[in-house]
Every structure is written in C-alpha cells, then in structure tokens.
C-alpha atoms as a PDB file:
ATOM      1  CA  UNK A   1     182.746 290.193  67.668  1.00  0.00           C
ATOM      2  CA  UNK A   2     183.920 286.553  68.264  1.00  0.00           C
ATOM      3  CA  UNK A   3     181.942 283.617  66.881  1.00  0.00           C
ATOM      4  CA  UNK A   4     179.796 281.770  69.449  1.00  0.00           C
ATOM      5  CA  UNK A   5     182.162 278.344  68.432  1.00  0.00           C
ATOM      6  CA  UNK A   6     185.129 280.798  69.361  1.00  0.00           C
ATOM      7  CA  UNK A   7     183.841 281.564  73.055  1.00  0.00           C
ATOM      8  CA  UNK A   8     182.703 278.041  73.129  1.00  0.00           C
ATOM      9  CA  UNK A   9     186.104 276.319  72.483  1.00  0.00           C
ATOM     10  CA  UNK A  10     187.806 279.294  74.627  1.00  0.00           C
ATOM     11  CA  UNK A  11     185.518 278.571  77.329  1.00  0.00           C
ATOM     12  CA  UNK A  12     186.633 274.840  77.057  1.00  0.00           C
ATOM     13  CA  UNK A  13     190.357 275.557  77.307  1.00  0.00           C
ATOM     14  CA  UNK A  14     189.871 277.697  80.391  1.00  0.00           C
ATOM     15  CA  UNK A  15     187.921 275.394  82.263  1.00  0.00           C
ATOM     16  CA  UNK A  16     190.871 272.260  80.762  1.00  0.00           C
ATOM     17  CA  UNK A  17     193.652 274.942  82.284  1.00  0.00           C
ATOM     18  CA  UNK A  18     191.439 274.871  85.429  1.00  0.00           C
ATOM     19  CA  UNK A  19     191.357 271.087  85.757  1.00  0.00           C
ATOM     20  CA  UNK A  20     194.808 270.547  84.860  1.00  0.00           C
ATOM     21  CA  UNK A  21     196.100 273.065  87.662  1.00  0.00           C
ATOM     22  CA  UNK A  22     193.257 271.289  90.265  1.00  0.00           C
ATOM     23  CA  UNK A  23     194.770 267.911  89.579  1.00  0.00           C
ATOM     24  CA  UNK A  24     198.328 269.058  89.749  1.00  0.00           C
ATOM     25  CA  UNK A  25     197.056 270.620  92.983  1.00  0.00           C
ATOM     26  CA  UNK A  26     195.388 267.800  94.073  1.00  0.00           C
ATOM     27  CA  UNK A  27     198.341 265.076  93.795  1.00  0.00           C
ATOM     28  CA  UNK A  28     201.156 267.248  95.192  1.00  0.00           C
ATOM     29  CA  UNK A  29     198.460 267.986  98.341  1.00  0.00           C
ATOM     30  CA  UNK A  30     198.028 264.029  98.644  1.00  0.00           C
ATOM     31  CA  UNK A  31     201.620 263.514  98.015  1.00  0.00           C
ATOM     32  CA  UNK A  32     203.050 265.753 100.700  1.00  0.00           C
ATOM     33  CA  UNK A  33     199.685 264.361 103.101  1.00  0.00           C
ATOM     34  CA  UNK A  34     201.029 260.611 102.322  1.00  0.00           C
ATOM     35  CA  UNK A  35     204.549 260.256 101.611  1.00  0.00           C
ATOM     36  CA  UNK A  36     205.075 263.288 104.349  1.00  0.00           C
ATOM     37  CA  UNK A  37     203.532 261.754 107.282  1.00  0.00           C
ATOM     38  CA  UNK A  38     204.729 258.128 106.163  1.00  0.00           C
ATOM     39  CA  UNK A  39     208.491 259.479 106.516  1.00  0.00           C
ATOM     40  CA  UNK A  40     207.894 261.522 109.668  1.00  0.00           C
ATOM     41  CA  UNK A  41     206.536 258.371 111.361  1.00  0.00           C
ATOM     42  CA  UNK A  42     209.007 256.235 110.190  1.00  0.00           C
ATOM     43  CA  UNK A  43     211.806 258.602 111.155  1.00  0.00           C
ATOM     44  CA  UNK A  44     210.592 259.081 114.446  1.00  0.00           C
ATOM     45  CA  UNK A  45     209.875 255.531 114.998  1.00  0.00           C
ATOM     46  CA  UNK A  46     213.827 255.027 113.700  1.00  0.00           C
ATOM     47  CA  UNK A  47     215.006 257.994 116.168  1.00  0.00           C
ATOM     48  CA  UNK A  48     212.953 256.355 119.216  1.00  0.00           C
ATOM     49  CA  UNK A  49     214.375 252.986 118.714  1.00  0.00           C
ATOM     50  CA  UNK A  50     217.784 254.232 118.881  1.00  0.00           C
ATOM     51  CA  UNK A  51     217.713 256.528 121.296  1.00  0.00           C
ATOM     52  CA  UNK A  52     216.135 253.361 123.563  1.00  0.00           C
ATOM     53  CA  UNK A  53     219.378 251.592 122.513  1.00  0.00           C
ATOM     54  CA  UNK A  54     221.385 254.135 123.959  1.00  0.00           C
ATOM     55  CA  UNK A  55     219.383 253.815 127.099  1.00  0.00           C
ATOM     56  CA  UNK A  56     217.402 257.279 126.633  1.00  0.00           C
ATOM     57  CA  UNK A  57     213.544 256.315 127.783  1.00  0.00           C
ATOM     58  CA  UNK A  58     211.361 256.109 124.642  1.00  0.00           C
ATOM     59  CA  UNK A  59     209.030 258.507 126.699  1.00  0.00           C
ATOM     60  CA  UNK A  60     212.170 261.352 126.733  1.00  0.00           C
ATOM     61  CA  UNK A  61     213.135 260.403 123.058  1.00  0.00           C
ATOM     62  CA  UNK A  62     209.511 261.011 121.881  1.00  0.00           C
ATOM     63  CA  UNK A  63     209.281 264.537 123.354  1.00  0.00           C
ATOM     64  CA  UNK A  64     212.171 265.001 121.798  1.00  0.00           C
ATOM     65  CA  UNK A  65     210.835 264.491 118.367  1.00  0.00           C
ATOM     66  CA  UNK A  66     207.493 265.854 119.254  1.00  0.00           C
ATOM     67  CA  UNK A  67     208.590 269.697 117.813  1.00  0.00           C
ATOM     68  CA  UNK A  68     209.039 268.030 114.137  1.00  0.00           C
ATOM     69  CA  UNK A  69     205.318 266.897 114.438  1.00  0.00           C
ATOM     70  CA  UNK A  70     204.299 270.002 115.604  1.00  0.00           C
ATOM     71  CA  UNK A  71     205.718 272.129 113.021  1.00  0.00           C
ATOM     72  CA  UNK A  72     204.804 269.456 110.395  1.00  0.00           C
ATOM     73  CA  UNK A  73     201.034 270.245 111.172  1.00  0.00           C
ATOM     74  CA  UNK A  74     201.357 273.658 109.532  1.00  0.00           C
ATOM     75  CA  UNK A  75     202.500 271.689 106.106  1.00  0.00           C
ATOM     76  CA  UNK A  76     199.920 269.083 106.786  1.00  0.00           C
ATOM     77  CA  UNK A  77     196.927 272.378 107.144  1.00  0.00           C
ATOM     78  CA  UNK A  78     197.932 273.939 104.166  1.00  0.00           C
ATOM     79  CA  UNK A  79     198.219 270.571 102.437  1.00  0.00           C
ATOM     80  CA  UNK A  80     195.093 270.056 103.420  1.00  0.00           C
ATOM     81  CA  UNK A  81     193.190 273.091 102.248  1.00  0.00           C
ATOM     82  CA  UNK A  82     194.852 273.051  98.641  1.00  0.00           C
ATOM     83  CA  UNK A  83     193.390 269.518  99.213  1.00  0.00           C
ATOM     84  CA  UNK A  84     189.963 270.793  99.019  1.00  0.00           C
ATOM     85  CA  UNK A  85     190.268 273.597  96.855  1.00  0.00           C
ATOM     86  CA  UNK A  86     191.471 271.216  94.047  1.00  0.00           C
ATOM     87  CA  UNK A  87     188.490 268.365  94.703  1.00  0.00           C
ATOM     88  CA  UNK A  88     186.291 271.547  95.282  1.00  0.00           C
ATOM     89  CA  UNK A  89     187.268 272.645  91.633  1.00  0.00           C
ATOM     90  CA  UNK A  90     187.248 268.943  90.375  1.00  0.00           C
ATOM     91  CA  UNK A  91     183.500 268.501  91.435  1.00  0.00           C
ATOM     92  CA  UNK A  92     182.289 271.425  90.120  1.00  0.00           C
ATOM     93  CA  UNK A  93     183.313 270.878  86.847  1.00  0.00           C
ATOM     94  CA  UNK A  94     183.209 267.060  86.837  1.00  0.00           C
ATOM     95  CA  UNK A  95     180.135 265.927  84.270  1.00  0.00           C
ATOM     96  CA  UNK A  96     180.260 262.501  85.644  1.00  0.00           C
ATOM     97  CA  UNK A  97     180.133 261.101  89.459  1.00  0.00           C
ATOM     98  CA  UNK A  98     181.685 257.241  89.115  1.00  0.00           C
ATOM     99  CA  UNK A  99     181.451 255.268  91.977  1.00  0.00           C
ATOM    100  CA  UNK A 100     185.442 255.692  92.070  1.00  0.00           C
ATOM    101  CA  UNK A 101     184.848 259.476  91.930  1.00  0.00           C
ATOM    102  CA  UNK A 102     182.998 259.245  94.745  1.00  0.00           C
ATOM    103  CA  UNK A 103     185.040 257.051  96.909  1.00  0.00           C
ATOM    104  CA  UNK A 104     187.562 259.656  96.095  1.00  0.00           C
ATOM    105  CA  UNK A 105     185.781 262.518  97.335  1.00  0.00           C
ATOM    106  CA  UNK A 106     184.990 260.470 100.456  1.00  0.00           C
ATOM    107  CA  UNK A 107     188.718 259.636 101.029  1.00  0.00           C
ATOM    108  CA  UNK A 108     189.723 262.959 100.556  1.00  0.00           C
ATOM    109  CA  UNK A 109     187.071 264.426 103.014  1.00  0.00           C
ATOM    110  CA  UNK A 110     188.316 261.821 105.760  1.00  0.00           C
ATOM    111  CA  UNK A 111     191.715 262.595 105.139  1.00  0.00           C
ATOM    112  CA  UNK A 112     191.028 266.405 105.118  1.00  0.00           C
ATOM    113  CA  UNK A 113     189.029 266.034 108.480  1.00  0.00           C
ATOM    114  CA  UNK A 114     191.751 263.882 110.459  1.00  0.00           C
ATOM    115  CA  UNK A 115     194.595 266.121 108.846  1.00  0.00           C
ATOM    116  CA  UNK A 116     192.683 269.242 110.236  1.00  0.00           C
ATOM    117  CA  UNK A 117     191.823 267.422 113.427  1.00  0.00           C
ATOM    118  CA  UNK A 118     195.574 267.062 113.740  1.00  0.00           C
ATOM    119  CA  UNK A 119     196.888 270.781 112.483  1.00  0.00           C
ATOM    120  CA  UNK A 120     193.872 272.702 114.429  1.00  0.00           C
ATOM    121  CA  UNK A 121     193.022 270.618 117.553  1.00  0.00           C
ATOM    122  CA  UNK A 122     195.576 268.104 119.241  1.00  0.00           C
ATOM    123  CA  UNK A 123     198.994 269.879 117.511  1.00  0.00           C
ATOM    124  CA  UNK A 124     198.117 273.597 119.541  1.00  0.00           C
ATOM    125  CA  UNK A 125     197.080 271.336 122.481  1.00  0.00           C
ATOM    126  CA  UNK A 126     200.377 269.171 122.533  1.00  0.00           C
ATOM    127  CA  UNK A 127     202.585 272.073 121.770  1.00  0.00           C
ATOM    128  CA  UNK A 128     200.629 273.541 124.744  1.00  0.00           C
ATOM    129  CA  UNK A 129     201.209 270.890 127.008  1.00  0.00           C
ATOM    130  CA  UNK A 130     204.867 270.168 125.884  1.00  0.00           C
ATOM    131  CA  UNK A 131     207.145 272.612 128.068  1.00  0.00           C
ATOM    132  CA  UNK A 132     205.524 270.973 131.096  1.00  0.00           C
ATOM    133  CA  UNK A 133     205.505 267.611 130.326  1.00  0.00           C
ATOM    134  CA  UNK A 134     208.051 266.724 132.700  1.00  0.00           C
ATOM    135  CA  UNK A 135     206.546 268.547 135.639  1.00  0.00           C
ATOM    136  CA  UNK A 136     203.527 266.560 136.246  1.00  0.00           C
ATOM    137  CA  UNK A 137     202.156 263.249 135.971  1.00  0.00           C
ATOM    138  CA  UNK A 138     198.809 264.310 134.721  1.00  0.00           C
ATOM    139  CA  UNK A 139     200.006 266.658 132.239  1.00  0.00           C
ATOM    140  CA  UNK A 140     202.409 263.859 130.843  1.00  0.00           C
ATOM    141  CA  UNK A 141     199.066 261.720 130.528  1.00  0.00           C
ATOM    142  CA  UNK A 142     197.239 264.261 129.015  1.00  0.00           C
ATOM    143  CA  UNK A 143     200.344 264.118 126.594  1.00  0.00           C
ATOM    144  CA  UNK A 144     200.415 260.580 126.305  1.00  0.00           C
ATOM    145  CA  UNK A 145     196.382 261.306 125.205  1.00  0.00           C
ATOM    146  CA  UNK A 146     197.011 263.260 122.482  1.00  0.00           C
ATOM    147  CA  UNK A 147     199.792 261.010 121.246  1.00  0.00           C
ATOM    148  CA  UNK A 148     197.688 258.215 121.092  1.00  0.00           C
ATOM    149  CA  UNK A 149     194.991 260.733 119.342  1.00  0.00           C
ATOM    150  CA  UNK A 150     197.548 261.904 117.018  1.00  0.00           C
ATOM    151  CA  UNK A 151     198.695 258.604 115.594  1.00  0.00           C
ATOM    152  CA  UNK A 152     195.124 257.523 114.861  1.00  0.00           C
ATOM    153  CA  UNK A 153     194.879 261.098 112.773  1.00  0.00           C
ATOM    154  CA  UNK A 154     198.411 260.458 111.190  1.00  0.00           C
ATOM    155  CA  UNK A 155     197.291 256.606 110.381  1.00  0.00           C
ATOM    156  CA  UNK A 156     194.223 258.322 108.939  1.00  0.00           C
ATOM    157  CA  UNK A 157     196.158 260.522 106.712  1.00  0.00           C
ATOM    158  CA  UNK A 158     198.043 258.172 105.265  1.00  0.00           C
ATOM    159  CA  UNK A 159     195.526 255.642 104.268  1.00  0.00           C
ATOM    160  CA  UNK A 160     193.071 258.076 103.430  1.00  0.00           C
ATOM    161  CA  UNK A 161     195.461 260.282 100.958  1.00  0.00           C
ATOM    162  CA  UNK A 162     196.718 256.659 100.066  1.00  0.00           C
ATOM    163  CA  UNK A 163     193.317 255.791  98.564  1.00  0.00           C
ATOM    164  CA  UNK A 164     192.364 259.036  97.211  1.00  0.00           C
ATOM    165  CA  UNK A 165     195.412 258.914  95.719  1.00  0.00           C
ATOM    166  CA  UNK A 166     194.612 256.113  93.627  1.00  0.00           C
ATOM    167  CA  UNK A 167     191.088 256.402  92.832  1.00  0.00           C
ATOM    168  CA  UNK A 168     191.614 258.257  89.656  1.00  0.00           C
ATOM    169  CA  UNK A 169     193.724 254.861  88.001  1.00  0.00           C
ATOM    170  CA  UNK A 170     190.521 253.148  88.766  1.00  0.00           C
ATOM    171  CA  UNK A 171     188.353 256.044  87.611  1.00  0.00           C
ATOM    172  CA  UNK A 172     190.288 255.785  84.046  1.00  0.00           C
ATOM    173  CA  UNK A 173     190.658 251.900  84.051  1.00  0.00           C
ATOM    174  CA  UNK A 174     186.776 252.111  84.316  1.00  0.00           C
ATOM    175  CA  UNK A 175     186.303 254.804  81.602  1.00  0.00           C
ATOM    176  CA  UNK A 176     188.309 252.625  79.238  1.00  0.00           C
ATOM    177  CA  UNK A 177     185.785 249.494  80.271  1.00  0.00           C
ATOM    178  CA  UNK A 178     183.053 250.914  79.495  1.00  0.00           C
ATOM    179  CA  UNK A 179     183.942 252.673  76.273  1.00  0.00           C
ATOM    180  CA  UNK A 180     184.969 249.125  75.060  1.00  0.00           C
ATOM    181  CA  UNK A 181     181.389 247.833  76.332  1.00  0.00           C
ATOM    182  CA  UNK A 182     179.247 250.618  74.800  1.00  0.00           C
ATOM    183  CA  UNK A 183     180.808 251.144  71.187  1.00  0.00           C
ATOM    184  CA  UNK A 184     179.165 249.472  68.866  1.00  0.00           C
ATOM    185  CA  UNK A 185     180.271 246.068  67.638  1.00  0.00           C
ATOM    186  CA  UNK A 186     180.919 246.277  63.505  1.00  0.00           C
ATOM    187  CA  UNK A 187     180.435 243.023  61.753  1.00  0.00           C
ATOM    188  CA  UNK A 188     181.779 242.668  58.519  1.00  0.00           C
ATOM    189  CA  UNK A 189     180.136 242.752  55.285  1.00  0.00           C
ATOM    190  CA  UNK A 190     181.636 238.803  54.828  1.00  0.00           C
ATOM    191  CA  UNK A 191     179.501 237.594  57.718  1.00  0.00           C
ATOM    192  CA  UNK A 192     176.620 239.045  56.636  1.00  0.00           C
ATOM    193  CA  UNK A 193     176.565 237.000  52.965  1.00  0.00           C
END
C-alpha cells in the first residue's frame, strides 16, 4: 500500500500535468482567437482595397471575402470552447485569485461571449442571407447589419484575447513583487554590534 506522502506528491504531479496542458490549451485558443482574426481582417481589408483599385465596388469585393469569415467562425467556436475549458480547469485549481487573475478571467469571458456571438448568431445569419444579397435592397441592409455587428465581435476578439493574453506576465511580475516584499529582511550580525 502506497505511503500517504506517495499519493500526496502523485496527486500533485497530476493536477501540475493538468495545469500545464490547460495553459498550453489556453494560449494556443487565445493565439488562434487573436493573431487569427487580426490576419483575416487585415487580409480582407488588403483584398477590398485592391479590388476598389481595380474598380470592383468594395460592397461586391466584401461579399466576396465574406465565405473566409464564415468558415473562420467554426475555428473561432472551437477556439473558443477550448478557451473555457482551459480557464475552467485553471480556476478550479488556482489557490490564489490576483486582481490580474481576475481581469483575465473577465477578458476571456468577453472574448468567449463576442467570439460565440460571432460563430453561433450573426455567421449562420450572414451565411443565410449571403446567396441573396444581390437580389434585394433590404436583404443587402440586413447584410450590411450584420457586418457592422460582426466587426464590433471581431474588434472584441482581438482586444479581449489580446489582454487575456497578457495577464499572466502581470500575474508573475506581481508574484515576484510581492515575494520580494514579504521575505524577511536579514540584517547582519555586524550591524547588530
């Protein structure tokens, strides 16, 4: 039968394997929520802008880019729940909630809740609406809507991942700080005499 210091430190290693994985987890989620959307704006920005200097309306350009959105909303969901599953993990076996920690969570919940905003609401509804953007003036407005909708969510994503992102240099930064503040200062035996 194993010692209780044997489940003990076994227990310990399990739950470091855990946290390890979660924060692995965790950046390549935030990675792929902010670098992704940051190069699928700027790349469709790009294509717009020349298509306009080819004389293609930026309206007609934009639809034309609209698919790689679409289909990026699928990454951007499951980027988003591994999102949560890793923070979920993190919190549960976090012993200490820093103010940083917690502006963490709250980035990552904002950037979770536009990201599924994006993936579950306006993407169906755009890729809805697409095919028969051209036949109507009121669906193309509609359209327009939800563009204007979805680059609020995708500005969302990317600050919000942005910050969350960067918390944890803070979170450590702090750590350090206050170890140096609460160890004990040692004097020297000189001084004392």
């Amino acid at each position: 039968m194993p010692s209780p210091t044997l489940i003990v430190e076994q227990s310990r290693t399990k739950f470091a394997f855990i946290l390890k994985i979660g924060a692995i987890l965790r950046v390549t989620s935030l990675s792929i929520l902010f670098a992704g959307c940051s190069a699928i704006v700027f790349a469709a920005i790009t294509l717009v802008k020349a298509a306009e200097a080819k004389g293609v309306a930026a309206s007609v350009a934009a639809t034309t880019n609209a698919p790689v959105f679409l289909n990026f909303s699928k990454i951007i969901a499951i980027a988003g729940v591994a999102l949560l599953i890793a923070e979920a993990a993190d919190s549960f076996f976090s012993r200490r909630y820093t103010r940083f920690k917690l502006v963490q969570y709250i980035a990552t919940a904002v950037c979770c809740l536009c990201a599924f905003n994006f993936a579950f609401v306006v993407s169906p509804e755009m890729e809805h609406l697409l095919p028969y953007i051209h036949n109507s003036v009121g669906i193309h407005e509609a359209f327009q809507n939800l563009h204007e909708s979805s680059r609020l969510l995708f500005g969302g994503i990317i600050l919000f991942a942005w910050i969350s992102l960067i918390m944890p240099v803070f979170q450590n930064h702090e750590n350090s700080e206050s170890s140096k503040v609460s160890s004990p200062i040692k004097t020297s035996d000189k001084s004392k005499k």
